[in-house]
PDB file of N, CA and C in Angstrom:
ATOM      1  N   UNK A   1      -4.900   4.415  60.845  1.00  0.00           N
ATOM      2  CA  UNK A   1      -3.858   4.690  59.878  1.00  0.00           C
ATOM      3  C   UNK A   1      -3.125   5.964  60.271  1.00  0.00           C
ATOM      4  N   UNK A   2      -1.581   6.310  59.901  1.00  0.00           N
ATOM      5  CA  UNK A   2      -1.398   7.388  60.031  1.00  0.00           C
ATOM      6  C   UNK A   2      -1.282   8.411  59.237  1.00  0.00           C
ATOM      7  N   UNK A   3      -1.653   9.463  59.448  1.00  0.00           N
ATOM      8  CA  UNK A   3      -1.742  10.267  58.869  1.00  0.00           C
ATOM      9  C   UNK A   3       0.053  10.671  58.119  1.00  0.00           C
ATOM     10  N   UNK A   4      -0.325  11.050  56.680  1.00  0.00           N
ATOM     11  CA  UNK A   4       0.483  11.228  55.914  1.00  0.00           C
ATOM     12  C   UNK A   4       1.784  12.758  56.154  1.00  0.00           C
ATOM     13  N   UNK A   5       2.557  12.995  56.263  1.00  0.00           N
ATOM     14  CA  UNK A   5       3.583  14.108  56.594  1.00  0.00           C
ATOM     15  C   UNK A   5       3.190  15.202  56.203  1.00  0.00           C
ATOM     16  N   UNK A   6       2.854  14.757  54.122  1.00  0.00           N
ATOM     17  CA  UNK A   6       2.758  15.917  53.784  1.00  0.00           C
ATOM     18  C   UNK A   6       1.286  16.445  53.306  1.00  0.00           C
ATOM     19  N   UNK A   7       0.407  15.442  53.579  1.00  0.00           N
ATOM     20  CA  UNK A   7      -0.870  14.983  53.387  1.00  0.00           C
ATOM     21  C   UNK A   7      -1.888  15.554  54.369  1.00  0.00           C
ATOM     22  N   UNK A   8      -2.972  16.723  54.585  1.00  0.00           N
ATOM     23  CA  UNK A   8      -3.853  16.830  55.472  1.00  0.00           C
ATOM     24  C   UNK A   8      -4.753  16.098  55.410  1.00  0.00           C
ATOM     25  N   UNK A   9      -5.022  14.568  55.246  1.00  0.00           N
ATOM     26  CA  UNK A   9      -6.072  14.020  55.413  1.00  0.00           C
ATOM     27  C   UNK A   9      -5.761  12.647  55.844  1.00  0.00           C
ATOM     28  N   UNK A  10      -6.691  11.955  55.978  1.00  0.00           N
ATOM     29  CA  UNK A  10      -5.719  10.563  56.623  1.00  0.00           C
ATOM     30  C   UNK A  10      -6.246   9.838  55.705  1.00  0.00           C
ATOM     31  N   UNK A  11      -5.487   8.526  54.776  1.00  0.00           N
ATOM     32  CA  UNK A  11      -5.677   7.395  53.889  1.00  0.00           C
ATOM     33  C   UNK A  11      -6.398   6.468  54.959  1.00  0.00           C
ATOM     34  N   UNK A  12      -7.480   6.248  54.057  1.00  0.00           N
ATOM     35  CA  UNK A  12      -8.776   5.292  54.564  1.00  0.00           C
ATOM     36  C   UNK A  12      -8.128   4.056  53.796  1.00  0.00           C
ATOM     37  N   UNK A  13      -9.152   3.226  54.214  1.00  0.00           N
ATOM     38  CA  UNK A  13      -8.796   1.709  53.574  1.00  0.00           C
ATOM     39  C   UNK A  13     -10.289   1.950  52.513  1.00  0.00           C
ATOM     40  N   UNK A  14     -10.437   2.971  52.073  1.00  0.00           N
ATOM     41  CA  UNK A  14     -11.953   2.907  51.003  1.00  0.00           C
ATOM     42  C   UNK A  14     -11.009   3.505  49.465  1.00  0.00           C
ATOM     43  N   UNK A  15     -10.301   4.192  50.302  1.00  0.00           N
ATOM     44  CA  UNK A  15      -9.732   4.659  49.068  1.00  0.00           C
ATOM     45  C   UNK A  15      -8.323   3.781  48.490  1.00  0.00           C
ATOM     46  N   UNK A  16      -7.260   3.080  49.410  1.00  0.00           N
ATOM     47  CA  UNK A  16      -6.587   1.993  48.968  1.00  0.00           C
ATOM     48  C   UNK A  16      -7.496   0.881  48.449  1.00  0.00           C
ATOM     49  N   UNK A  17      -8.893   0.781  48.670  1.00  0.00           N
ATOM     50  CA  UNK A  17      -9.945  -0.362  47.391  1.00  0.00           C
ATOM     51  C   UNK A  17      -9.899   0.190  46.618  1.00  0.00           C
ATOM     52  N   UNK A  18     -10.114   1.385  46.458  1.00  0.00           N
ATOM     53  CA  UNK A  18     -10.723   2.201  45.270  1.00  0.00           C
ATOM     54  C   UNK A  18      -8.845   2.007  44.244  1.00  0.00           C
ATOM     55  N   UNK A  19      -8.182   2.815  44.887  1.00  0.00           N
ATOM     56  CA  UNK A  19      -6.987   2.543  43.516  1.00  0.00           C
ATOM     57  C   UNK A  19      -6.529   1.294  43.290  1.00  0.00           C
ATOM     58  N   UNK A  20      -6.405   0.066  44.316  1.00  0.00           N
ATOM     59  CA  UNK A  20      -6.206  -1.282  43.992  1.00  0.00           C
ATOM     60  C   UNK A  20      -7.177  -1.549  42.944  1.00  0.00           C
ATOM     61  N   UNK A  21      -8.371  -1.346  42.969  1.00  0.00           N
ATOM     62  CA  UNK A  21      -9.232  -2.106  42.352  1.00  0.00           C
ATOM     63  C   UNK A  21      -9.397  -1.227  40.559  1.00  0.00           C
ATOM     64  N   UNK A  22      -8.565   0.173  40.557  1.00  0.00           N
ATOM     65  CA  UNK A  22      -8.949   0.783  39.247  1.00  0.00           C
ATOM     66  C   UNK A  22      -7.052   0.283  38.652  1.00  0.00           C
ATOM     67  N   UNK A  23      -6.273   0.153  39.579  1.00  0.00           N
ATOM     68  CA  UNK A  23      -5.312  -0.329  38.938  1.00  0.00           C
ATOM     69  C   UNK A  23      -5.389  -2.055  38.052  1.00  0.00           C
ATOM     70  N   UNK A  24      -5.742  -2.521  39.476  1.00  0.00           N
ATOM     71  CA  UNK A  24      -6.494  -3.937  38.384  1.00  0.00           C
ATOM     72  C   UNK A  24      -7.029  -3.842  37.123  1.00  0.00           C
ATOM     73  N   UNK A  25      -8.108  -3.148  37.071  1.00  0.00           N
ATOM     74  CA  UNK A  25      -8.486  -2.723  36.154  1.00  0.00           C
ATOM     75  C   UNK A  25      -8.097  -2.021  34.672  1.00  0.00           C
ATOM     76  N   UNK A  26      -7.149  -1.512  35.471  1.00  0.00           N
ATOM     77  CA  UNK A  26      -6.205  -0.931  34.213  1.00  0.00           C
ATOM     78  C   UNK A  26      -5.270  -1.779  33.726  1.00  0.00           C
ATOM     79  N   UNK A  27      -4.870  -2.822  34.152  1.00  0.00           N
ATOM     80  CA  UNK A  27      -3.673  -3.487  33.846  1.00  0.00           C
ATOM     81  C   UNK A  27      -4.355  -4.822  33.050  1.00  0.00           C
ATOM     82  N   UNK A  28      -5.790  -5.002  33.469  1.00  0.00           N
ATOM     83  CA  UNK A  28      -6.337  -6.178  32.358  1.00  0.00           C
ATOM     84  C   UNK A  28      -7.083  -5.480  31.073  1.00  0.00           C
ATOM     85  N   UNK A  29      -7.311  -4.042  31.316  1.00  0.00           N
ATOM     86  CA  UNK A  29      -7.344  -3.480  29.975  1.00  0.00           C
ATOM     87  C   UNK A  29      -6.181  -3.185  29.374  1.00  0.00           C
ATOM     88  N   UNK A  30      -5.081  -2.939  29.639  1.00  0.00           N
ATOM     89  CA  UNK A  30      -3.521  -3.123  29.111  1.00  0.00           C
ATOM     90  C   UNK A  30      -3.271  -4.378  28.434  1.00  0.00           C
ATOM     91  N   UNK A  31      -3.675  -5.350  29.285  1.00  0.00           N
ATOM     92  CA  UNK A  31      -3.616  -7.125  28.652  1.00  0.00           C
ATOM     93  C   UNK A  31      -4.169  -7.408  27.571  1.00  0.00           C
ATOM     94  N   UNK A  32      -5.367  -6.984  27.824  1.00  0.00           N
ATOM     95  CA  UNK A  32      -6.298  -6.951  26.803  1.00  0.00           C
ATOM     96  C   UNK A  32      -6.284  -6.515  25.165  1.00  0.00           C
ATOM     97  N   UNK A  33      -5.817  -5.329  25.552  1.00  0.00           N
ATOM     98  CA  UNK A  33      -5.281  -4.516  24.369  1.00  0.00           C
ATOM     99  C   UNK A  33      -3.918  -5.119  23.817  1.00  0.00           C
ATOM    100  N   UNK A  34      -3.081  -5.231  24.293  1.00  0.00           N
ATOM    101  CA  UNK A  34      -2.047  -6.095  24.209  1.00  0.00           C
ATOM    102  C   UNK A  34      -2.181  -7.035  23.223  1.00  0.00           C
ATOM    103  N   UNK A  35      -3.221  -8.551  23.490  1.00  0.00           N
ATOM    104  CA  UNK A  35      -3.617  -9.157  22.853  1.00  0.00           C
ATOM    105  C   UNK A  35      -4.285  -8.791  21.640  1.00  0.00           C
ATOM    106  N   UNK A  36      -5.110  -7.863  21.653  1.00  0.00           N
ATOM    107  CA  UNK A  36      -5.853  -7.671  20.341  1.00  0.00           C
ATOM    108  C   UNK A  36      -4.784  -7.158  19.309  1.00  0.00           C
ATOM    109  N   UNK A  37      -3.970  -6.044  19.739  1.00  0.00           N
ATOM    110  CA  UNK A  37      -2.281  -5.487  18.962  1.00  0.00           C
ATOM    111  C   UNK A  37      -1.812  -6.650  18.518  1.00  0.00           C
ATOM    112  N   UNK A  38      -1.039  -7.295  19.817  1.00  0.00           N
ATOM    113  CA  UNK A  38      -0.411  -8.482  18.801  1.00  0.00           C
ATOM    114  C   UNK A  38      -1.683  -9.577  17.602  1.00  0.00           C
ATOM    115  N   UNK A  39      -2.549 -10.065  18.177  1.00  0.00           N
ATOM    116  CA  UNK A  39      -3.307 -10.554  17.161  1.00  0.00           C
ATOM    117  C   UNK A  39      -3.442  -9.371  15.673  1.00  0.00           C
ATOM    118  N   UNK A  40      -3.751  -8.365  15.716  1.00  0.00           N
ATOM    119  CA  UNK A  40      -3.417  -7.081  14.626  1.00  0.00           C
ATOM    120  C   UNK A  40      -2.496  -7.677  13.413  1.00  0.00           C
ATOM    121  N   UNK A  41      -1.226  -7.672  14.655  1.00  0.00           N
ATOM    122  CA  UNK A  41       0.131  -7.781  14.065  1.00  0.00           C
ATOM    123  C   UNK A  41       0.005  -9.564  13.029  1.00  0.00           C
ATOM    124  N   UNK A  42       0.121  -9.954  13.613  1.00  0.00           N
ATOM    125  CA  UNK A  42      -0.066 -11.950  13.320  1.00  0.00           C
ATOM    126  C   UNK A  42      -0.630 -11.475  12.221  1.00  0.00           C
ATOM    127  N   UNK A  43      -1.655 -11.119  12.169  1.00  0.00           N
ATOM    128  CA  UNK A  43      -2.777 -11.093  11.029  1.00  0.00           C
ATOM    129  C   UNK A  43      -2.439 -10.382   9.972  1.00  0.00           C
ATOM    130  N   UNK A  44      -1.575  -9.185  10.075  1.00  0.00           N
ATOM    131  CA  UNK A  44      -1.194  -8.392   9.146  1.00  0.00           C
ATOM    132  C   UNK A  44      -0.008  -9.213   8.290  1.00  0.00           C
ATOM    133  N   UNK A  45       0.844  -9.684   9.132  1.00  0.00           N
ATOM    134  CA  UNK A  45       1.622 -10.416   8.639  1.00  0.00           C
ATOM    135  C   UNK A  45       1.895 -11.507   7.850  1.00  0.00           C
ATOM    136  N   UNK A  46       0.588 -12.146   8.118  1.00  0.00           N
ATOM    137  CA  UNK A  46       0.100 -13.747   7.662  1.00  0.00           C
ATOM    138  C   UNK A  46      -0.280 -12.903   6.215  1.00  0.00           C
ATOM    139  N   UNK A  47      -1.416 -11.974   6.279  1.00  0.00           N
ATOM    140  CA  UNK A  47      -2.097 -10.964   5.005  1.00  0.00           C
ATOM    141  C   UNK A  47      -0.562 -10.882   4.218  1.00  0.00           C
ATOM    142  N   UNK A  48       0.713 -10.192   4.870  1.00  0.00           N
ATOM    143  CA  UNK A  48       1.760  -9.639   3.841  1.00  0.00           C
ATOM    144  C   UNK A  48       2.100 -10.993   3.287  1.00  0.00           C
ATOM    145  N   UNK A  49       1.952 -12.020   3.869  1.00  0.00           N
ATOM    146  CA  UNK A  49       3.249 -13.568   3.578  1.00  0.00           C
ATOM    147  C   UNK A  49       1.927 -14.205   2.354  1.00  0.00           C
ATOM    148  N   UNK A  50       0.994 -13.932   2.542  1.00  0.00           N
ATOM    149  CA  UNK A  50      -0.067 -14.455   1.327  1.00  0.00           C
ATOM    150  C   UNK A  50       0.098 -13.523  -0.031  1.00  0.00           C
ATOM    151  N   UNK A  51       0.010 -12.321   0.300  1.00  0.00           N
ATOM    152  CA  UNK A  51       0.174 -11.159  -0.918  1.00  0.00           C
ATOM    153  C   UNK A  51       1.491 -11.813  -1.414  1.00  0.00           C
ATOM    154  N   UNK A  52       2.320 -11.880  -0.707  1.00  0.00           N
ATOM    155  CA  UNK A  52       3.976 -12.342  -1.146  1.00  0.00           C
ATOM    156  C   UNK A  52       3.452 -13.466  -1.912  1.00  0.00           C
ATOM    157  N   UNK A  53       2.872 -14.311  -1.951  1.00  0.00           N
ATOM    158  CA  UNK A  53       2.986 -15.361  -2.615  1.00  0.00           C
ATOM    159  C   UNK A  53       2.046 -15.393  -3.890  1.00  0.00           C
ATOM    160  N   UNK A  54       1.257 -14.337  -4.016  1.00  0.00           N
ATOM    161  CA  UNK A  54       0.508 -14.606  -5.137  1.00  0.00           C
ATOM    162  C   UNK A  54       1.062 -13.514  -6.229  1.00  0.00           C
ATOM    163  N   UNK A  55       2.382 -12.277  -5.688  1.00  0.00           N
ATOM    164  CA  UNK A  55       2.956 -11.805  -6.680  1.00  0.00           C
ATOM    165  C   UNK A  55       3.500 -12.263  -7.921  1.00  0.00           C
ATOM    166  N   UNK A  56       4.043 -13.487  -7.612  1.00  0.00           N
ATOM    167  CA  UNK A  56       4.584 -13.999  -9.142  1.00  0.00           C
ATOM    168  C   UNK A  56       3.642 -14.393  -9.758  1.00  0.00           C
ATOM    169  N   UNK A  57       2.494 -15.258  -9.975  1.00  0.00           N
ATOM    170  CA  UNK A  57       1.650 -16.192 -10.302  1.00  0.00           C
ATOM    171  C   UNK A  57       0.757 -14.547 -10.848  1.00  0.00           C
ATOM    172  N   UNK A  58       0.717 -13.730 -10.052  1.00  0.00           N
ATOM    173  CA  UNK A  58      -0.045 -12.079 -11.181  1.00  0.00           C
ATOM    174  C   UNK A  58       0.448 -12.034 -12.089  1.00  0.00           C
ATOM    175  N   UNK A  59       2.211 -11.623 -11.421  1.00  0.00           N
ATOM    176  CA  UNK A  59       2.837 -10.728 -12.516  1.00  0.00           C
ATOM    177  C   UNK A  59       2.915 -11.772 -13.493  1.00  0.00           C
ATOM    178  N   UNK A  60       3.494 -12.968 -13.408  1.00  0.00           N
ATOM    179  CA  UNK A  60       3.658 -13.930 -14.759  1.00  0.00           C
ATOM    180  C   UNK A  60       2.349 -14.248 -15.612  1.00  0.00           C
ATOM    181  N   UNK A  61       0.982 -14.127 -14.855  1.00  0.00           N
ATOM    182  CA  UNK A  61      -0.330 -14.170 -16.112  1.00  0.00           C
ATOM    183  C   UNK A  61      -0.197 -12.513 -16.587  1.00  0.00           C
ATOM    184  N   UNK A  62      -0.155 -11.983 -16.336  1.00  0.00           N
ATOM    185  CA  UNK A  62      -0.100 -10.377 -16.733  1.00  0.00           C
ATOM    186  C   UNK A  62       1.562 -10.538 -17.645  1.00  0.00           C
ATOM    187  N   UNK A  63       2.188 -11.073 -17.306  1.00  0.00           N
ATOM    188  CA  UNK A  63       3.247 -11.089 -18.657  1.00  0.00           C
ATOM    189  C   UNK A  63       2.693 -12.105 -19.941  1.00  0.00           C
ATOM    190  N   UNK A  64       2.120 -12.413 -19.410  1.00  0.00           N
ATOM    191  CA  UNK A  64       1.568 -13.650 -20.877  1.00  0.00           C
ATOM    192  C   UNK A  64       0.666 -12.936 -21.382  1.00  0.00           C
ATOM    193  N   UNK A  65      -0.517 -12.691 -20.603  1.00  0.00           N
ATOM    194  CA  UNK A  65      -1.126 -11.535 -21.333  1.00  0.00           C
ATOM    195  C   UNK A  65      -0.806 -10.834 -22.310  1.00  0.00           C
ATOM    196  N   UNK A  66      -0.166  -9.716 -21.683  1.00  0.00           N
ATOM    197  CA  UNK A  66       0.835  -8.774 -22.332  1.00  0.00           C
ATOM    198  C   UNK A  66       1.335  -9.537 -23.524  1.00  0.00           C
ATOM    199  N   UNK A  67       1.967 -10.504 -23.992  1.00  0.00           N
ATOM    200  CA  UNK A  67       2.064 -11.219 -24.612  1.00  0.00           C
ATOM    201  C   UNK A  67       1.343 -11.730 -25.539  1.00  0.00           C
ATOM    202  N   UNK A  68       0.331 -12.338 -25.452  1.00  0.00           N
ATOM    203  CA  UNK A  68      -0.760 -12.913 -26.192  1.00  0.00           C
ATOM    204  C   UNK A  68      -1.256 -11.446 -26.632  1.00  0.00           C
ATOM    205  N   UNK A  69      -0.886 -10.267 -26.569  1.00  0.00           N
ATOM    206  CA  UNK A  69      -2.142  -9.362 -27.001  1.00  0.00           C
ATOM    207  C   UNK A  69      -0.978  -8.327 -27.906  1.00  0.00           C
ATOM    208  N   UNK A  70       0.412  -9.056 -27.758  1.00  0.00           N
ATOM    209  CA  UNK A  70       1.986  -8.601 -29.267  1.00  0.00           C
ATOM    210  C   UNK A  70       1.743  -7.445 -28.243  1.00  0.00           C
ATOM    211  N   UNK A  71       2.244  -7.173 -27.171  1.00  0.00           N
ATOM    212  CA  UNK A  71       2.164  -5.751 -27.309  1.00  0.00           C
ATOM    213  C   UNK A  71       3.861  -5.899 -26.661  1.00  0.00           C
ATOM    214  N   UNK A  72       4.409  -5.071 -27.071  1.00  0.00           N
ATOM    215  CA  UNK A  72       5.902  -4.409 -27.104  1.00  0.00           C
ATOM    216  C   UNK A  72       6.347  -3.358 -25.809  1.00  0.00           C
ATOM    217  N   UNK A  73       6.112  -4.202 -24.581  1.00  0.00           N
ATOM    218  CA  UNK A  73       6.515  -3.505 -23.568  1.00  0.00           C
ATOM    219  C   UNK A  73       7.653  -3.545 -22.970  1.00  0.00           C
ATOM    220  N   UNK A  74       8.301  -2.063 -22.574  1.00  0.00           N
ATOM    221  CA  UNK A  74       9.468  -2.199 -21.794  1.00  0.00           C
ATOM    222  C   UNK A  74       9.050  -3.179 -20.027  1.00  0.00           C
ATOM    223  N   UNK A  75       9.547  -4.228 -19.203  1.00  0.00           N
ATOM    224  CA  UNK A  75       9.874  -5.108 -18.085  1.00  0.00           C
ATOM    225  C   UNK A  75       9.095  -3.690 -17.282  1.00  0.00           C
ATOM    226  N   UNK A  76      10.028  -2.709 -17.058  1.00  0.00           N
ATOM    227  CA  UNK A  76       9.364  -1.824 -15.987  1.00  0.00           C
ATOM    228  C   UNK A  76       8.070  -1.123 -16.242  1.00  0.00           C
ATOM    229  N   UNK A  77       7.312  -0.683 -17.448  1.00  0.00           N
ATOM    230  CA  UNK A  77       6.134  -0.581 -17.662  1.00  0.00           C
ATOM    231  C   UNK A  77       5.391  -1.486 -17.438  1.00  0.00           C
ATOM    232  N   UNK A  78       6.020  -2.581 -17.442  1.00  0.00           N
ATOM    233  CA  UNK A  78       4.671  -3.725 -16.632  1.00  0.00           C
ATOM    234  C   UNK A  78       4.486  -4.046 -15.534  1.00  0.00           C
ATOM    235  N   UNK A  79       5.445  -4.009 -15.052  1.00  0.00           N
ATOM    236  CA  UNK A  79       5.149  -3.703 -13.706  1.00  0.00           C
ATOM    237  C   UNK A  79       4.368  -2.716 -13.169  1.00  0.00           C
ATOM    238  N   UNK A  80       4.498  -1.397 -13.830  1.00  0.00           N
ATOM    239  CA  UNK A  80       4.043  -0.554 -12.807  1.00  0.00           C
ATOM    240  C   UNK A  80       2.537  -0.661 -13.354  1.00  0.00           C
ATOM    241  N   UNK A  81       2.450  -1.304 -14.786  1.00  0.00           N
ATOM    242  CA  UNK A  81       0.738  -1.217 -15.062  1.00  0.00           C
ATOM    243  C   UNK A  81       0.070  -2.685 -14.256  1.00  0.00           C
ATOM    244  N   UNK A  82       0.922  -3.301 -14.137  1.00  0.00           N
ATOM    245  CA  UNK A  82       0.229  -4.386 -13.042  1.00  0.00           C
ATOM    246  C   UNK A  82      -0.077  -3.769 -11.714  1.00  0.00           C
ATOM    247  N   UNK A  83       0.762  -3.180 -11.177  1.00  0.00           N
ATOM    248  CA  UNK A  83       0.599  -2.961 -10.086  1.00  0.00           C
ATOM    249  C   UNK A  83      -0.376  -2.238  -9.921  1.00  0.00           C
ATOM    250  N   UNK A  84      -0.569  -0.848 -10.927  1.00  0.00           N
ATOM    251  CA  UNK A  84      -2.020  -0.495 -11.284  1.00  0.00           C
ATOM    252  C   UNK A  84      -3.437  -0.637 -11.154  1.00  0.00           C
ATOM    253  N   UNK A  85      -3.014  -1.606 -12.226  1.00  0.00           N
ATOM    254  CA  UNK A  85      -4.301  -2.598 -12.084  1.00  0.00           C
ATOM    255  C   UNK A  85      -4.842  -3.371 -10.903  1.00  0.00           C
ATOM    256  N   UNK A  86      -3.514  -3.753  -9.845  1.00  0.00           N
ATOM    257  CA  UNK A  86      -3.714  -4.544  -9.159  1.00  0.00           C
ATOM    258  C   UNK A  86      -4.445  -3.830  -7.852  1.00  0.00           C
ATOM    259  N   UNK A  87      -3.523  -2.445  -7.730  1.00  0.00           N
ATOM    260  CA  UNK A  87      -4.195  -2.028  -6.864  1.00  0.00           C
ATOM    261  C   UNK A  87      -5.661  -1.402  -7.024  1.00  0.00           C
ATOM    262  N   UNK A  88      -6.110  -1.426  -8.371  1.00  0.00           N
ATOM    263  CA  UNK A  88      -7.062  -0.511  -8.975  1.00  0.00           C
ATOM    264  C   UNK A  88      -8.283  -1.950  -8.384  1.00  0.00           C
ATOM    265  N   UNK A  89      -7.993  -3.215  -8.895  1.00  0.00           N
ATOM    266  CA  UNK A  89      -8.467  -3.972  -8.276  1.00  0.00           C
ATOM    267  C   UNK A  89      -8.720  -4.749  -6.811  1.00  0.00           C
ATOM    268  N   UNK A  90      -8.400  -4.533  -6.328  1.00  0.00           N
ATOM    269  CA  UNK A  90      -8.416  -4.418  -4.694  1.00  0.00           C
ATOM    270  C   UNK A  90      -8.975  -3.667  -4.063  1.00  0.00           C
ATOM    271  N   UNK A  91      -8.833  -2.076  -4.577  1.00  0.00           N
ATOM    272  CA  UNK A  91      -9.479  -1.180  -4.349  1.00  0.00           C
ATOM    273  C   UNK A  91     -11.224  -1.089  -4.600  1.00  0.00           C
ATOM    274  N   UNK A  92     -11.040  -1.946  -5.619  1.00  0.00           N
ATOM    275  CA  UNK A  92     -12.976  -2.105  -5.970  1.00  0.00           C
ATOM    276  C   UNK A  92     -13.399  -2.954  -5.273  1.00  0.00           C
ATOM    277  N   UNK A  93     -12.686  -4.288  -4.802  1.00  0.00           N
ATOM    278  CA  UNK A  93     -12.840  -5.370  -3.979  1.00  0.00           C
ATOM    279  C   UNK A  93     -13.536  -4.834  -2.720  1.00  0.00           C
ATOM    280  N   UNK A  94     -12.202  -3.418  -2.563  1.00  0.00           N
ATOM    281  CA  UNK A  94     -12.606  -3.348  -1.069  1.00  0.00           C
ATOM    282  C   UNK A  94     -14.184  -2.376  -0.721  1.00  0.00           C
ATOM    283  N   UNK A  95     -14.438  -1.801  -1.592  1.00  0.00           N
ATOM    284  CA  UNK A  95     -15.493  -1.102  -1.734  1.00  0.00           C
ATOM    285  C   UNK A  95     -16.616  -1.721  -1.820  1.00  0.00           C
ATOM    286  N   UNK A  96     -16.434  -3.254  -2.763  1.00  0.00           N
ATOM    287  CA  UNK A  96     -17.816  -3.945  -3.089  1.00  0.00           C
ATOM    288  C   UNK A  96     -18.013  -4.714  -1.294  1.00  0.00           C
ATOM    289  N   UNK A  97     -17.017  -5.148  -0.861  1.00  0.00           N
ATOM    290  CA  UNK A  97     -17.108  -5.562   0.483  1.00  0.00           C
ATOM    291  C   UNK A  97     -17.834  -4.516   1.499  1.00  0.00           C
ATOM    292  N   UNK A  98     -17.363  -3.113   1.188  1.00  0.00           N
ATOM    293  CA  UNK A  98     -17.843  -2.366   2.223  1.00  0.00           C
ATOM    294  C   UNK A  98     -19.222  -2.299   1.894  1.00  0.00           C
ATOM    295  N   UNK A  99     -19.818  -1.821   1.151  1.00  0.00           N
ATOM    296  CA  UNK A  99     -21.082  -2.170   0.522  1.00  0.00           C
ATOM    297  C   UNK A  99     -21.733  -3.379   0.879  1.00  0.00           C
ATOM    298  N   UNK A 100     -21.661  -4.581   1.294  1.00  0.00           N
ATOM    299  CA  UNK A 100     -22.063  -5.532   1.132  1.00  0.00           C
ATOM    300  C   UNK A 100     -22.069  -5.701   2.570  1.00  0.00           C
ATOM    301  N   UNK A 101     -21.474  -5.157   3.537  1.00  0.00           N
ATOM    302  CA  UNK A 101     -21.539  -5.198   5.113  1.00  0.00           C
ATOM    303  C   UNK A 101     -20.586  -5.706   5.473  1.00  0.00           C
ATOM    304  N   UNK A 102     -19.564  -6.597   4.747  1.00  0.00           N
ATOM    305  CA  UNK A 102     -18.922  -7.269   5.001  1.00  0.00           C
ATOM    306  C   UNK A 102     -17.524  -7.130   6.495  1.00  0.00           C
ATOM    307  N   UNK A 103     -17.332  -5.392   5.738  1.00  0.00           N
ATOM    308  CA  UNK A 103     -15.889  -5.228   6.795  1.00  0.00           C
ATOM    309  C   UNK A 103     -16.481  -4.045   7.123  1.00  0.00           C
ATOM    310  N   UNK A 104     -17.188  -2.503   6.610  1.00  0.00           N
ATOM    311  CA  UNK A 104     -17.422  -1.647   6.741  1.00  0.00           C
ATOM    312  C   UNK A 104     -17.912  -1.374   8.700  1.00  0.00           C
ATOM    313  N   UNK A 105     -19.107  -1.727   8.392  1.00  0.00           N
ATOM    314  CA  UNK A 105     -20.331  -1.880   9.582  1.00  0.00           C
ATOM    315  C   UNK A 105     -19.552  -2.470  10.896  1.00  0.00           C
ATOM    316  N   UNK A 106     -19.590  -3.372  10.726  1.00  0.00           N
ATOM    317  CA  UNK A 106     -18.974  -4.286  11.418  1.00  0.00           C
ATOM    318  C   UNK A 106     -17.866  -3.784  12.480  1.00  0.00           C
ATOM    319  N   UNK A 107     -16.909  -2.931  11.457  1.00  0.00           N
ATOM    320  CA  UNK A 107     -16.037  -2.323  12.477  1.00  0.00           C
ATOM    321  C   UNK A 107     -16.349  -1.312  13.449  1.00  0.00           C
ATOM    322  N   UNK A 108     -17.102  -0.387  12.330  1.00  0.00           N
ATOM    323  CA  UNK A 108     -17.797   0.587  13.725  1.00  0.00           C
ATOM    324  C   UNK A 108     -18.683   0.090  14.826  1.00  0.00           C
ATOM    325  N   UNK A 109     -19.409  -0.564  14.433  1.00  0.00           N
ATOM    326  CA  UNK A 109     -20.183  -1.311  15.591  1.00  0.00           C
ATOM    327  C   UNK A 109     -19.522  -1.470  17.171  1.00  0.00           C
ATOM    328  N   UNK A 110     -18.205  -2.154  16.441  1.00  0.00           N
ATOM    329  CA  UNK A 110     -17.293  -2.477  17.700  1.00  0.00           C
ATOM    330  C   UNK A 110     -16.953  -1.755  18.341  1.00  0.00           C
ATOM    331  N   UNK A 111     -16.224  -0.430  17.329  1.00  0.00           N
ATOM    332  CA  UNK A 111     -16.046   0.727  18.469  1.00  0.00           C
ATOM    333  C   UNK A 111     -16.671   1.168  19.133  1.00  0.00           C
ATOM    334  N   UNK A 112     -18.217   1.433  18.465  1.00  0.00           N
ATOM    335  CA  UNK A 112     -19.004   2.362  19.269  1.00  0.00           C
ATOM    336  C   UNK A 112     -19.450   1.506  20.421  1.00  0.00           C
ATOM    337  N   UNK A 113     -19.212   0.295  20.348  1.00  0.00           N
ATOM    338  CA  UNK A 113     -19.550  -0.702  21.283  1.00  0.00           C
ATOM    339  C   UNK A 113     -18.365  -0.677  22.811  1.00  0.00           C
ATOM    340  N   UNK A 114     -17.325  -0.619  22.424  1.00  0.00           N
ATOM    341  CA  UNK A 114     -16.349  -0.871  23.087  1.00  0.00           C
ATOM    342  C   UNK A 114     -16.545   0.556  23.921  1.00  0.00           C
ATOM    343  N   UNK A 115     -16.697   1.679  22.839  1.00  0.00           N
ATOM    344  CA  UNK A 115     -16.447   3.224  23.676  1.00  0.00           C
ATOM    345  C   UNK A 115     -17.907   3.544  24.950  1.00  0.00           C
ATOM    346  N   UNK A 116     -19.164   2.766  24.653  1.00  0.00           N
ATOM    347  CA  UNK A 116     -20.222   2.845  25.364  1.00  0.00           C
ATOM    348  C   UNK A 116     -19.757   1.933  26.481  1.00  0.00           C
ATOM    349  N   UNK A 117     -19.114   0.953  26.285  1.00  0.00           N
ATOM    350  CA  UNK A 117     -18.516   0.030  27.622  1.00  0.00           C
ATOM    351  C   UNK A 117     -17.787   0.676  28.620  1.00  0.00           C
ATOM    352  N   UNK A 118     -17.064   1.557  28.250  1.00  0.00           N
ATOM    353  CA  UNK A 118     -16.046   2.621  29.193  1.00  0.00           C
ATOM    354  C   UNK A 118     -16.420   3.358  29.866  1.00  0.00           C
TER     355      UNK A 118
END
């Protein structure tokens, strides 16, 4: 090989394996990641287009409610006490899940899994 101009050492063919083979490497962990992001994304999205659809079918039992119980609310106070509630409920959801192993555990596992792989 020849030696490089500005380079005092001469490029071996150990070390063109060595960066071919960590660039490979890097570019199917790029892929990789890639895929799991977009899957992220899909998933988050599918999650927003379901929430979207069960907003009316809340807010309209929470207006009957409201209703059945005479109470004399201004449109925008119910909303924001639904939303309240709603998030007040979700929020316990998500806690009884973490508790239960469901999503909590699970995630760290992976990381600490993924970061011992590296």
């Amino acid at each position: 090989m020849k030696e490089g101009r500005l380079l005092n050492y001469n490029l071996n063919d150990e070390l063109h394996e060595e960066v071919y083979h960590k660039t490979k490497e890097s570019f199917f962990e790029i892929k990789n990641e890639f895929k799991k992001q977009t899957t992220i994304a899909i998933t988050a999205a599918l999650a927003f287009l379901i929430a979207l659809s069960w907003k009316e079918p809340i807010h309209s039992s929470f207006l009957l409610l409201i209703e059945k119980l005479k109470l004399n609310l201004n449109e925008i106070y119910v909303q924001y006490l639904s939303a309240i509630l709603i998030t007040l409920l979700g929020v316990l959801i998500l806690i009884l899940l973490n508790k239960l192993g469901v999503i909590g555990p699970n995630i760290h596992k992976k990381i600490k899994k993924n970061k011992k792989s590296k």
